[in-house]
Protein backbone atom coordinates (compact mmCIF):
# COMPACT_ATOMS: atom_id res chain seq x y z
CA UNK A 1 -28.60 -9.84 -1.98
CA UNK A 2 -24.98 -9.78 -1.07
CA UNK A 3 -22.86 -12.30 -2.59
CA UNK A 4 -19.85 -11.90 -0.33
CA UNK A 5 -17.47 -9.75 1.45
CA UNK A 6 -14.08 -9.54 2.01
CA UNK A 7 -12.55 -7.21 4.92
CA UNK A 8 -8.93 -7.03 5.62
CA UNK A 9 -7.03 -4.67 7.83
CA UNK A 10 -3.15 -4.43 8.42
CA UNK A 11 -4.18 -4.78 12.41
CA UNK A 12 -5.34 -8.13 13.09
CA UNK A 13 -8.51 -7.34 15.46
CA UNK A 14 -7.36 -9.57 18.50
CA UNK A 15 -3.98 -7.96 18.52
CA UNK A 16 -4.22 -5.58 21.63
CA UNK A 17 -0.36 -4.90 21.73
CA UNK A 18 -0.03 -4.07 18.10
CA UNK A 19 -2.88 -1.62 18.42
CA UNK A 20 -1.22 -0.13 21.03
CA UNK A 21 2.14 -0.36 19.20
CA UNK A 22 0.57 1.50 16.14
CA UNK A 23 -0.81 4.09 18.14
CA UNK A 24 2.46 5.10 20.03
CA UNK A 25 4.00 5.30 16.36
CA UNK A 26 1.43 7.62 15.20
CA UNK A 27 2.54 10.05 18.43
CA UNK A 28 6.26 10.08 17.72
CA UNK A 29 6.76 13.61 16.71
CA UNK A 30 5.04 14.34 20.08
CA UNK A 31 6.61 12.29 22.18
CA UNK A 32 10.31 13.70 21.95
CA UNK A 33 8.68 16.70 22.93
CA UNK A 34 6.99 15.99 25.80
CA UNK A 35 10.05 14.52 27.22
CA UNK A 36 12.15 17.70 26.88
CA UNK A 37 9.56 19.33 28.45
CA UNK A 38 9.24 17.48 31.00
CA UNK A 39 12.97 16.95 32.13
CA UNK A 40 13.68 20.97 31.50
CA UNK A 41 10.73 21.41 33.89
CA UNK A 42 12.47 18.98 36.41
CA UNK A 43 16.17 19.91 36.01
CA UNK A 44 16.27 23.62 34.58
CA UNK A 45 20.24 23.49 35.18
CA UNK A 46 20.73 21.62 32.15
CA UNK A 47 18.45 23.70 29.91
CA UNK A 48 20.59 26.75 30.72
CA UNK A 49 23.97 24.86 30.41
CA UNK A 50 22.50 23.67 27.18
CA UNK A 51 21.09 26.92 25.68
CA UNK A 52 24.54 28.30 24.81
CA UNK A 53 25.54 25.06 23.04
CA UNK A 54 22.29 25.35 20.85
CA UNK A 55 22.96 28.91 19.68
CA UNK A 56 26.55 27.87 18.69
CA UNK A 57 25.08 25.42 16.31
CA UNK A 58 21.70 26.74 15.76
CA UNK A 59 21.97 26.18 12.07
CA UNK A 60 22.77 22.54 12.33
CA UNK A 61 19.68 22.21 14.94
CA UNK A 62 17.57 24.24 12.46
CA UNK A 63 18.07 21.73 9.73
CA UNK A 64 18.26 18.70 11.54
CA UNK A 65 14.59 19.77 13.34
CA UNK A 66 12.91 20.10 9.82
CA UNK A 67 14.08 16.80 8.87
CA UNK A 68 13.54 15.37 11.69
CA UNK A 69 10.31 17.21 12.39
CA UNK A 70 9.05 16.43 8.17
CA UNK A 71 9.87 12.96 8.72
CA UNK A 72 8.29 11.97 11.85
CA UNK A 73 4.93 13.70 10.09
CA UNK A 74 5.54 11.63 7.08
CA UNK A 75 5.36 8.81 9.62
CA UNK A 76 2.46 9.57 10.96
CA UNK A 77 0.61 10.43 7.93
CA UNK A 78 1.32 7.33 6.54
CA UNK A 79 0.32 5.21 9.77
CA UNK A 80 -2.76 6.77 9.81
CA UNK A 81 -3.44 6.41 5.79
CA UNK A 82 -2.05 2.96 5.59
CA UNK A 83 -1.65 1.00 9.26
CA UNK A 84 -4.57 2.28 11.34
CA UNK A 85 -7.44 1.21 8.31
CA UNK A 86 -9.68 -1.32 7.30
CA UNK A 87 -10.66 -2.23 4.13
CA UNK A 88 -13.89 -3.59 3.10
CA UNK A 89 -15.27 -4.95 -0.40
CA UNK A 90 -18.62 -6.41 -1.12
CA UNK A 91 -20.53 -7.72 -4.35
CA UNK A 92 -24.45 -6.80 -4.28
CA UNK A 93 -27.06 -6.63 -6.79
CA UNK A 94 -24.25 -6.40 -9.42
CA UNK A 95 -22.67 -3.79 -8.29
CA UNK A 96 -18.89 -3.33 -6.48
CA UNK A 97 -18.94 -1.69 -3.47
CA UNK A 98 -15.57 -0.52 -1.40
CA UNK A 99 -15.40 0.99 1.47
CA UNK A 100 -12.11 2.33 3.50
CA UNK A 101 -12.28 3.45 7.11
CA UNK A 102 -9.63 4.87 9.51
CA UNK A 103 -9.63 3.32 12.76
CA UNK A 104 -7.99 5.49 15.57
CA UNK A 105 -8.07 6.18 18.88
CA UNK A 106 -11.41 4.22 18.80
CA UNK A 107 -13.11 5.82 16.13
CA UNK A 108 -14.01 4.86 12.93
CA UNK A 109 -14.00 7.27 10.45
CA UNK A 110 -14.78 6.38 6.52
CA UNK A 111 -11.76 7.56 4.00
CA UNK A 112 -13.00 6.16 0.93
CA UNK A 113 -15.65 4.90 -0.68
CA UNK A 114 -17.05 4.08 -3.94
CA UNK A 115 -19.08 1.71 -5.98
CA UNK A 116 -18.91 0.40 -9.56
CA UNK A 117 -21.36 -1.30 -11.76
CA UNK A 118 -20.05 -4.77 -13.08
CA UNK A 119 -20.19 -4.15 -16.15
CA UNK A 120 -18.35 -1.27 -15.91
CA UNK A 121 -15.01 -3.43 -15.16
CA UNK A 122 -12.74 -3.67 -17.54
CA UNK A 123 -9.91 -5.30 -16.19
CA UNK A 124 -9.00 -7.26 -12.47
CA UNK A 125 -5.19 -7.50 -12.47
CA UNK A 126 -2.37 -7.96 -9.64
CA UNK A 127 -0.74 -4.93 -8.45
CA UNK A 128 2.96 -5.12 -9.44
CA UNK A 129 5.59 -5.83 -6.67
CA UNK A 130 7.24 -2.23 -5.08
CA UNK A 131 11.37 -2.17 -5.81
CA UNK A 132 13.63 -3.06 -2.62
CA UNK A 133 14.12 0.65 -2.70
CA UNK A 134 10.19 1.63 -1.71
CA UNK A 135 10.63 -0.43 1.28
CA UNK A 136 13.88 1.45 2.35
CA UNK A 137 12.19 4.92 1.77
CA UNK A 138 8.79 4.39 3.72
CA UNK A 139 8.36 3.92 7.59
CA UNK A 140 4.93 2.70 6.80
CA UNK A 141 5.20 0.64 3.86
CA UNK A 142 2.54 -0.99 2.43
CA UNK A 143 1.42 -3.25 -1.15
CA UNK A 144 -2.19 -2.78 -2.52
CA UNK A 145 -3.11 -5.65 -4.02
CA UNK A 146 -5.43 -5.06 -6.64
CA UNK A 147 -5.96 -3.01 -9.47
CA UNK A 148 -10.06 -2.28 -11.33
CA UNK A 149 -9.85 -0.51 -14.30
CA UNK A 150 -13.47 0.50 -15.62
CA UNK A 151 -14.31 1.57 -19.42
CA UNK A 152 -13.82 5.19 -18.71
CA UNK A 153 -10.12 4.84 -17.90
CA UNK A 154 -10.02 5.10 -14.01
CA UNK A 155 -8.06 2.53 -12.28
CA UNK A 156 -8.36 1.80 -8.41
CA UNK A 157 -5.94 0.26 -6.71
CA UNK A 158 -7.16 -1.11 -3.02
CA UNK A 159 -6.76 -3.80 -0.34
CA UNK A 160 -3.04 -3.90 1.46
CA UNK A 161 -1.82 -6.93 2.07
CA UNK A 162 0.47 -5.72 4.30
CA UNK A 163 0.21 -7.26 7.77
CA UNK A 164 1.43 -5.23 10.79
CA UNK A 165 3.97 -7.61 13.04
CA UNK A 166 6.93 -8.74 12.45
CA UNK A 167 9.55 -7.59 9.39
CA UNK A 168 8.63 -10.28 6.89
CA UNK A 169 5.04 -9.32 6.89
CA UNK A 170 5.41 -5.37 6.75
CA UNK A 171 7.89 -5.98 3.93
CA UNK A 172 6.15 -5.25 0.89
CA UNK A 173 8.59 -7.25 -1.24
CA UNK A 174 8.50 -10.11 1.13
CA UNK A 175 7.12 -13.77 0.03
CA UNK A 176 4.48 -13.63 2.86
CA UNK A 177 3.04 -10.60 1.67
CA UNK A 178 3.30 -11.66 -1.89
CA UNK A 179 1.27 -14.79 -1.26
CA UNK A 180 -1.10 -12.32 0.67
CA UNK A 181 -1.51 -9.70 -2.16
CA UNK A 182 -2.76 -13.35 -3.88
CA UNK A 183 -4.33 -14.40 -2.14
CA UNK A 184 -6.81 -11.24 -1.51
CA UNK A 185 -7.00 -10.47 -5.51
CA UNK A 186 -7.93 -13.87 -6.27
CA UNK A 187 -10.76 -13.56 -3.61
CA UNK A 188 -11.60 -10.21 -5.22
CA UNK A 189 -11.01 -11.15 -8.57
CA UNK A 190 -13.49 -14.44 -7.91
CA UNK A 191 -15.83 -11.77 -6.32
CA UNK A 192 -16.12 -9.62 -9.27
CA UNK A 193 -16.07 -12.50 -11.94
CA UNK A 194 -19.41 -14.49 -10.33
């Protein structure tokens, strides 16, 4: 008999745009690409005035490309890993169950999943707030809400409360997502307590 179930995702599922959105940053390291590719193919003038200019500062390109190039994949790890999932949580027959799944490009492909006995839980407690700093550092930000510990030690921490659309919501030390994060433990936390 499940008791309930709570299932949140950073995409809200009528948003077409955002999907869209999320998708095009998940292709950014491609997409710079593509473009040179295309206008070298078109104008091939300007690739051979601009050859000589890249071997005279070939080790400034060099560098700047593996920055560039690491952080655009950092990006789209993390879009995929934190933006493009939904998270699911259900109580039945005494027993925890989460589950999180990728959605991209119209698939649906489970991440993570596991399942712990009630009894087994220890402790429910509120994920502490990231520094200022986090949010500067990550393209992709996000806040997990909650923290299980069982009696062997292992803590989980699961459920974003990040939403995806507009600054104060992807802000992880915002006061919208801070009522969020909340908001989703107490549900959890009243969840695991019945």
């Amino acid at each position: 008999m499940k008791i309930k179930e709570l299932k949140i995702s950073p995409i809200q599922e009528g948003s077409i745009f955002l999907k869209i959105y999320a998708h095009i940053m998940l292709l950014t390291p491609i997409l710079p690409i593509i473009i040179l590719s295309v206008l070298a193919y078109l104008n091939q003038e300007v690739l051979k005035d601009l050859y000589p200019v890249f071997l005279e500062n070939k080790v400034f390109l060099i560098i700047f490309f593996i920055f560039w190039f690491g952080g655009m994949l950092n990006m789209s790890r993390e879009t995929l890993n934190y933006l493009l999932t939904e998270e699911i949580c259900s109580v039945e027959s005494k027993t925890f169950y989460y589950q999180k799944f990728r959605r991209a490009f119209g698939m649906r492909k489970l991440m993570k999943s596991f399942e712990i006995p009630l009894l087994e839980i220890v402790e429910v407690k509120e994920v502490k707030k990231p520094s200022i700093i986090y949010y500067f550092l990550n393209p992709v930000s996000h806040r997990n809400s909650v923290e299980i510990e069982t009696r062997d030690g292992k803590k989980y921490k699961i459920m974003n409360s990040i939403v995806f659309g507009n600054r104060n919501t992807q802000n992880p030390t915002s006061e919208i997502t801070s009522q969020r994060a909340n908001k989703i433990y107490n549900e959890v936390k009243d969840m695991i307590s019945k």
